[in-house]
Protein backbone atom coordinates (compact mmCIF):
# COMPACT_ATOMS: atom_id res chain seq x y z
CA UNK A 1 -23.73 6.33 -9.92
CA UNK A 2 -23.68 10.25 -10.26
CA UNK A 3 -22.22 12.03 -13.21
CA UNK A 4 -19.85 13.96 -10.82
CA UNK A 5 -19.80 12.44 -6.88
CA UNK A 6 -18.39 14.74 -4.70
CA UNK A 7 -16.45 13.65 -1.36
CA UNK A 8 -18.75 12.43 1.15
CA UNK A 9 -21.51 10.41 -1.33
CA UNK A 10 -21.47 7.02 -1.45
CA UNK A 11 -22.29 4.84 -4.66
CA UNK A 12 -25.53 4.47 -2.93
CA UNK A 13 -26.50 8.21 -2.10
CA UNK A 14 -24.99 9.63 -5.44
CA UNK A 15 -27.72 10.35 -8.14
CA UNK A 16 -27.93 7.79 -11.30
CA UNK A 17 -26.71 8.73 -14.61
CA UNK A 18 -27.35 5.83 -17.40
CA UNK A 19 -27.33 3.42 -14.13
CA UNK A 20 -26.31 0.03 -15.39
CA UNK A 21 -28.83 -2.83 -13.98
CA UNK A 22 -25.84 -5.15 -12.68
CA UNK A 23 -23.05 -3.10 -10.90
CA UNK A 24 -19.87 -5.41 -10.77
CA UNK A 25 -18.97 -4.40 -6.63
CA UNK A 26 -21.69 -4.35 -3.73
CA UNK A 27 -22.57 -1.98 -1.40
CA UNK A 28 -20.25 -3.07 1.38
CA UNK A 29 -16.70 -1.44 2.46
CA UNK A 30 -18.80 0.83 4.43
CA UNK A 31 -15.93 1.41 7.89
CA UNK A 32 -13.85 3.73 7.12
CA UNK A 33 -10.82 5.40 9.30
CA UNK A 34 -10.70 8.86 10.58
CA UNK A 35 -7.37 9.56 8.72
CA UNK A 36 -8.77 8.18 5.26
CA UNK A 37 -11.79 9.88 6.02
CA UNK A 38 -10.03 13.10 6.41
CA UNK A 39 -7.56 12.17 3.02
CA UNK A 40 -10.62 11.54 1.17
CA UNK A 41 -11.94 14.91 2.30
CA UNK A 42 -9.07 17.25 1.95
CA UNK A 43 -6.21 15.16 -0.16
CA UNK A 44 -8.27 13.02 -2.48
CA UNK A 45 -9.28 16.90 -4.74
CA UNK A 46 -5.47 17.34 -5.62
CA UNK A 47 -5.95 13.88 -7.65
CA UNK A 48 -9.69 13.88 -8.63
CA UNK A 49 -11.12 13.42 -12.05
CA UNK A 50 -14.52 13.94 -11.85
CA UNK A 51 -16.46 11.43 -14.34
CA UNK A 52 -17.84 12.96 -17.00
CA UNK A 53 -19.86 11.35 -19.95
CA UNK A 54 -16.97 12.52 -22.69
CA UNK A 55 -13.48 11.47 -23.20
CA UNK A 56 -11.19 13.11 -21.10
CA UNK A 57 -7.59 14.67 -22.68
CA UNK A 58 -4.82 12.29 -20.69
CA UNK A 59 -2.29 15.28 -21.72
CA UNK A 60 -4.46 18.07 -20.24
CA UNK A 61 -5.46 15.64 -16.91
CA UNK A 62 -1.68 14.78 -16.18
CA UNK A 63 0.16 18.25 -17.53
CA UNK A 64 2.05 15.92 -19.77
CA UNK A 65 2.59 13.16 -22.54
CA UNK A 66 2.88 9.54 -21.29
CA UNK A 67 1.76 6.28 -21.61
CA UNK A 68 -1.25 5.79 -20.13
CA UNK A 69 -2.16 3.06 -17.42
CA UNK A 70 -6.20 2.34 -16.18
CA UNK A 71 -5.99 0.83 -12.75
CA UNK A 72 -9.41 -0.83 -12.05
CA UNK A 73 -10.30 -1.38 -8.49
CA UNK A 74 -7.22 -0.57 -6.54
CA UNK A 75 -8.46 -1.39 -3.69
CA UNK A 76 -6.40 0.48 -0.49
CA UNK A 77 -4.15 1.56 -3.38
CA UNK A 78 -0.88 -0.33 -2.19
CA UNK A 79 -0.52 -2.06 -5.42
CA UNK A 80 -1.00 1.45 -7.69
CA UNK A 81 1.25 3.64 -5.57
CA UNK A 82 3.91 1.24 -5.70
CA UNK A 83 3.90 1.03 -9.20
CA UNK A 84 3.38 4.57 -9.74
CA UNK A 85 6.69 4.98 -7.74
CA UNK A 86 9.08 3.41 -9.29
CA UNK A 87 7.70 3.75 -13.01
CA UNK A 88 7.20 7.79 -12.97
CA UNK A 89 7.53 7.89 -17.06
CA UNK A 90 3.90 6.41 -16.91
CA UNK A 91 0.45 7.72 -16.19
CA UNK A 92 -1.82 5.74 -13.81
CA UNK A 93 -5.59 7.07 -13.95
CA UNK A 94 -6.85 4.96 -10.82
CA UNK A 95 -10.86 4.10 -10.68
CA UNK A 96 -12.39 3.04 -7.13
CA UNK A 97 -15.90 3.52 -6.04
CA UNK A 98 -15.37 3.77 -2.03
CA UNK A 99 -13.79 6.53 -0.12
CA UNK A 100 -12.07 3.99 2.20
CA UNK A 101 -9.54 3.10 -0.58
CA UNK A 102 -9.50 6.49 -2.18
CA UNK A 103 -8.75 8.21 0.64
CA UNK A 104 -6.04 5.45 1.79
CA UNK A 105 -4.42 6.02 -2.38
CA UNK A 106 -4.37 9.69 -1.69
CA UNK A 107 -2.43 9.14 2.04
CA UNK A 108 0.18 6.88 -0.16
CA UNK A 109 0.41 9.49 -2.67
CA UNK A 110 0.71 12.49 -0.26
CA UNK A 111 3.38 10.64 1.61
CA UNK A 112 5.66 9.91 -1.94
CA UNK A 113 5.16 13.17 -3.19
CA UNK A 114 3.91 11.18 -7.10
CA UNK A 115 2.29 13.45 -9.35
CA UNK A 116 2.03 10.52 -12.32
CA UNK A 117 -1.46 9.51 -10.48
CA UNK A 118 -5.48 10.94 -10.91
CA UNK A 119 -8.13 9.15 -9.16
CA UNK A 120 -11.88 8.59 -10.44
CA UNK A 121 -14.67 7.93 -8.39
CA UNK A 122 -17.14 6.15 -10.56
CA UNK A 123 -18.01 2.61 -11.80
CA UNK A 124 -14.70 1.76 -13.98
CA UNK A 125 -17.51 0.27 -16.80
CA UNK A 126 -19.01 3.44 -17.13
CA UNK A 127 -15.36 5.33 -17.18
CA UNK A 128 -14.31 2.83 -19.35
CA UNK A 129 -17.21 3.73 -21.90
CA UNK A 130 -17.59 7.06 -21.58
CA UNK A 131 -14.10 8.83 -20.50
CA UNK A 132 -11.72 7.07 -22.77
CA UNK A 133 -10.66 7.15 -26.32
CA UNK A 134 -9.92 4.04 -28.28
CA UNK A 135 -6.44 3.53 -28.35
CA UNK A 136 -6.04 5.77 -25.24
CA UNK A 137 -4.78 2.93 -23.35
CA UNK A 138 -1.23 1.79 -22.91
CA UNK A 139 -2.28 -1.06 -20.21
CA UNK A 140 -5.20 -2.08 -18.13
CA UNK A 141 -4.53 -3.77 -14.43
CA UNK A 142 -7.61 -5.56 -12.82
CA UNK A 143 -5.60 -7.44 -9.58
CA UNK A 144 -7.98 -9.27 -7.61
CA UNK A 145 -11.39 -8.04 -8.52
CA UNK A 146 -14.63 -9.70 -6.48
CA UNK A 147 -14.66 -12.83 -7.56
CA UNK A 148 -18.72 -13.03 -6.68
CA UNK A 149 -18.00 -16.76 -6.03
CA UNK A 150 -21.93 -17.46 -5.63
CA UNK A 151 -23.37 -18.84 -8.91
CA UNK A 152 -26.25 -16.46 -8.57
CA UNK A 153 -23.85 -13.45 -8.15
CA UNK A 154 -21.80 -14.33 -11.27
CA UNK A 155 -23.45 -11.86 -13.49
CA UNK A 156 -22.04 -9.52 -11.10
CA UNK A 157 -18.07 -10.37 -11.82
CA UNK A 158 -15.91 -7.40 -14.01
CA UNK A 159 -14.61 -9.91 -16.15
CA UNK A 160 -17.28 -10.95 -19.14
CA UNK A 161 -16.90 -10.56 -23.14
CA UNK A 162 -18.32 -6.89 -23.21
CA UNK A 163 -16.01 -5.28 -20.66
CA UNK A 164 -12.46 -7.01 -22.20
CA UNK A 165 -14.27 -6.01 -25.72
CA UNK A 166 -14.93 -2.62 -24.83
CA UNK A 167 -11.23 -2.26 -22.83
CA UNK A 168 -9.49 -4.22 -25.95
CA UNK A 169 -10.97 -1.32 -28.42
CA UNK A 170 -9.07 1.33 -25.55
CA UNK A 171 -6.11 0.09 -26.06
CA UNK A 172 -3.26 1.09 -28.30
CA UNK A 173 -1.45 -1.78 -30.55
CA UNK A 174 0.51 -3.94 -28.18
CA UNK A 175 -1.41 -2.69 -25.10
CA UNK A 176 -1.66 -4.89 -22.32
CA UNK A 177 -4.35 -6.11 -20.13
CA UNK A 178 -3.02 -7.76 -16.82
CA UNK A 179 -5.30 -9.27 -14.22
CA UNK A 180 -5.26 -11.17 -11.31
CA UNK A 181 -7.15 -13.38 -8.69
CA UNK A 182 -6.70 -15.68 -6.08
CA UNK A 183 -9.74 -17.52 -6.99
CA UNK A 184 -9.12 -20.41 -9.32
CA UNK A 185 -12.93 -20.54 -10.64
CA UNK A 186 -12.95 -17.10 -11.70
CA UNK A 187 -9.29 -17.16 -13.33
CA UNK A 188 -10.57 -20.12 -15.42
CA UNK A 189 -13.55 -17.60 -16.07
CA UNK A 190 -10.82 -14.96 -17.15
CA UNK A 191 -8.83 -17.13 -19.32
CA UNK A 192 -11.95 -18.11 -21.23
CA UNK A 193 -13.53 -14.84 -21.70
CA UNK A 194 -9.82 -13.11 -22.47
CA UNK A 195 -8.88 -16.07 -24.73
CA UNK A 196 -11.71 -15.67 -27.08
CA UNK A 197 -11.91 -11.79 -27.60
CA UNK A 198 -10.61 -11.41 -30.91
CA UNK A 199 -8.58 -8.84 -30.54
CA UNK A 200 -6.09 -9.81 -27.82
CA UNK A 201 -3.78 -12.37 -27.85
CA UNK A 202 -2.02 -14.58 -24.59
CA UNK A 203 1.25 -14.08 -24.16
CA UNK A 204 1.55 -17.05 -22.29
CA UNK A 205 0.54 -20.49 -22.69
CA UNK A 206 -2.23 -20.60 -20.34
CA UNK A 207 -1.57 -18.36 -16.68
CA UNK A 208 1.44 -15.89 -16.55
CA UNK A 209 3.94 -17.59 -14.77
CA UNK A 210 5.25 -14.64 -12.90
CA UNK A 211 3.74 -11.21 -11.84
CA UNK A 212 4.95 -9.42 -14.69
CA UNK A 213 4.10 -7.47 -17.98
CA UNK A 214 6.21 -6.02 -20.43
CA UNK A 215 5.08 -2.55 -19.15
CA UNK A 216 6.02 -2.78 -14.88
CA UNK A 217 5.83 -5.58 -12.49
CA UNK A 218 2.70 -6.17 -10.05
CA UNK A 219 4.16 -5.83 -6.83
CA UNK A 220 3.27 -8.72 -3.81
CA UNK A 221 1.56 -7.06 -1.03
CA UNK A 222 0.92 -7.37 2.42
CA UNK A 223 -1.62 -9.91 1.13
CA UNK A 224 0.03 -12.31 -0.43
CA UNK A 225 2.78 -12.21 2.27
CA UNK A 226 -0.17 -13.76 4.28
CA UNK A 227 -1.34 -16.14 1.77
CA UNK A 228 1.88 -17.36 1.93
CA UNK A 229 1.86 -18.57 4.70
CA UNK A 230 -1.36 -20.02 4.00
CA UNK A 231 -0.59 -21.82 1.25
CA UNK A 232 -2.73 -19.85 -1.36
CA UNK A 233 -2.08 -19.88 -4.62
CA UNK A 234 -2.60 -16.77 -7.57
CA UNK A 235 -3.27 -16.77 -10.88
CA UNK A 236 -1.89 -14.01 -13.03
CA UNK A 237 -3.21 -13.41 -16.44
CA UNK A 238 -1.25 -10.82 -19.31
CA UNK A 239 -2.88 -10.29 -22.94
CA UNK A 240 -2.03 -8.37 -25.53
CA UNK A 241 -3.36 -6.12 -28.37
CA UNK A 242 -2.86 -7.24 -31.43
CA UNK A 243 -2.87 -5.45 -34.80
CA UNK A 244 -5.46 -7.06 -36.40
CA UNK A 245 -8.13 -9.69 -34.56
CA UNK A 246 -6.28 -13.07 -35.14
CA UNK A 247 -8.64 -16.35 -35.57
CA UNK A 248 -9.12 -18.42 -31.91
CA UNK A 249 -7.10 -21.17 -31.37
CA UNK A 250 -8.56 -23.77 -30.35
CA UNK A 251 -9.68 -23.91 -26.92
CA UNK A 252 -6.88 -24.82 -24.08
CA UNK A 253 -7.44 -25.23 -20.85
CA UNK A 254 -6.32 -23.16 -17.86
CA UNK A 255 -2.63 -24.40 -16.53
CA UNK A 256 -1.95 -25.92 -13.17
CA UNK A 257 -0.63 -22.82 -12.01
CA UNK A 258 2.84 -23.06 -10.39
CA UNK A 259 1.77 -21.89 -6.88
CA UNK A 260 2.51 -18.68 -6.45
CA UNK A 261 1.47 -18.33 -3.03
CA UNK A 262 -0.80 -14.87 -2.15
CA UNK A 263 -4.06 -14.41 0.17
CA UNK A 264 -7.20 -16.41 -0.88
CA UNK A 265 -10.08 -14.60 1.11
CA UNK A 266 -7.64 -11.77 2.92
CA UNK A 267 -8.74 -8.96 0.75
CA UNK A 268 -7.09 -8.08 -2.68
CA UNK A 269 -5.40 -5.12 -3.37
CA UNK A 270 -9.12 -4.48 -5.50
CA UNK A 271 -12.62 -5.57 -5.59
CA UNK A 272 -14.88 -3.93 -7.86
């Protein structure tokens, strides 16, 4: 992944800087329209922030003070301009790797005139390392990253004890870390690895039982409109910084989540 990828590179054709060994998203999503081509190209620079390997001013980026929100892997950006939209008090700094989705975010954000949203092109670990300041953070979404459902590909997921380490130390007392998948091995993955970082705590006993966080709502999407149909359930999962790291409790395993019906294998709003 390049220091600063300008439109028209791909992951693939951008030079490495620091390349980690395991990327967590694969080299597919390659079809891309001519109107998000042509967003990507001439829409997607009023929202870029190029990566750079130093933490970035959120003040000087958005023109303003305001909570801050990382949203990791937004997929065709449904989910994140929604939010954006009807919670313009926040900040959303938006981190996808293909120009299919970037360039579909920037259409959404074009067409609702929101000015609360920047967009990095870059592999959200590397952001996440490199751009941010601890305690930057007011909330973290990660809806429906690649689940990598192949044991061999597991090293590959988002989720594991470094990341949610390194994002817990980014966030600001109280902030929150919502995720979500419609894969039930790799929510039981998330509750484990989320459970046992130190420094966040479950608000809920097990799975959120709605799509919630004390910060905005997760919106359904076109998605989960088909997985309801299809009988496909989600599993929603909302931590919390605490204070001070708080001893584990013991071990608990993951609810039987009351079926909240969204699209198992129809594409999340995100898969990095």
């Amino acid at each position: 992944m390049s220091s600063t990828r300008t439109p028209g590179q791909s992951p693939d054709t951008a030079s490495p800087l620091r390349r980690r060994l395991v990327r967590s998203f694969g080299s597919g999503r390659g079809r891309i329209t001519r109107a998000q081509e042509r967003a990507y190209r001439e829409v997607f620079p009023r929202y870029a922030v190029p990566y750079q390997a130093q933490a970035i001013d959120p003040e000087a980026c958005f023109g303003r003070k305001a909570p801050l929100v990382l949203e990791i892997g937004f997929g065709m950006g449904e989910t994140t301009a929604a939010i954006a939209a009807v919670k313009p008090q926040l900040d959303f700094l938006a981190v996808e790797v293909f120009a299919a989705g970037i360039g579909a975010l920037a259409m959404h954000l074009a067409r609702l005139e929101l000015t609360n949203v920047r967009i990095v092109q870059h592999d959200a670990v590397e952001v996440v390392r490199d751009m941010l300041s601890p305690g930057a953070l007011a909330a973290v979404h990660i809806f429906f990253p690649d689940p990598w459902p192949k044991a061999r590909h597991h090293k590959r997921r988002l989720i594991t004890p470094a990341f949610i380490s390194s994002l817990a130390q980014r966030l600001a007392p109280s902030g929150i870390i919502h995720c979500a998948t419609d894969w039930q091995h790799y929510a039981e993955h998330m509750l484990d690895v989320l459970s046992h970082e130190p420094s966040l705590s479950n608000l809920h006993r097990g799975f959120a039982p709605a799509l919630n966080n004390p910060l905005c709502d997760r919106p359904a999407t076109k998605f989960h409109a088909r997985g309801q149909r299809l009988g496909h359930p989600v599993w929603d999962l909302v931590f919390q910084r605490t204070p001070t790291p708080t001893p584990l409790p013991e071990a608990e395993g993951p609810n039987t989540p009351a079926a909240r019906p969204s699209g198992r294998g129809v594409g999340g709003e995100g898969r990095n």
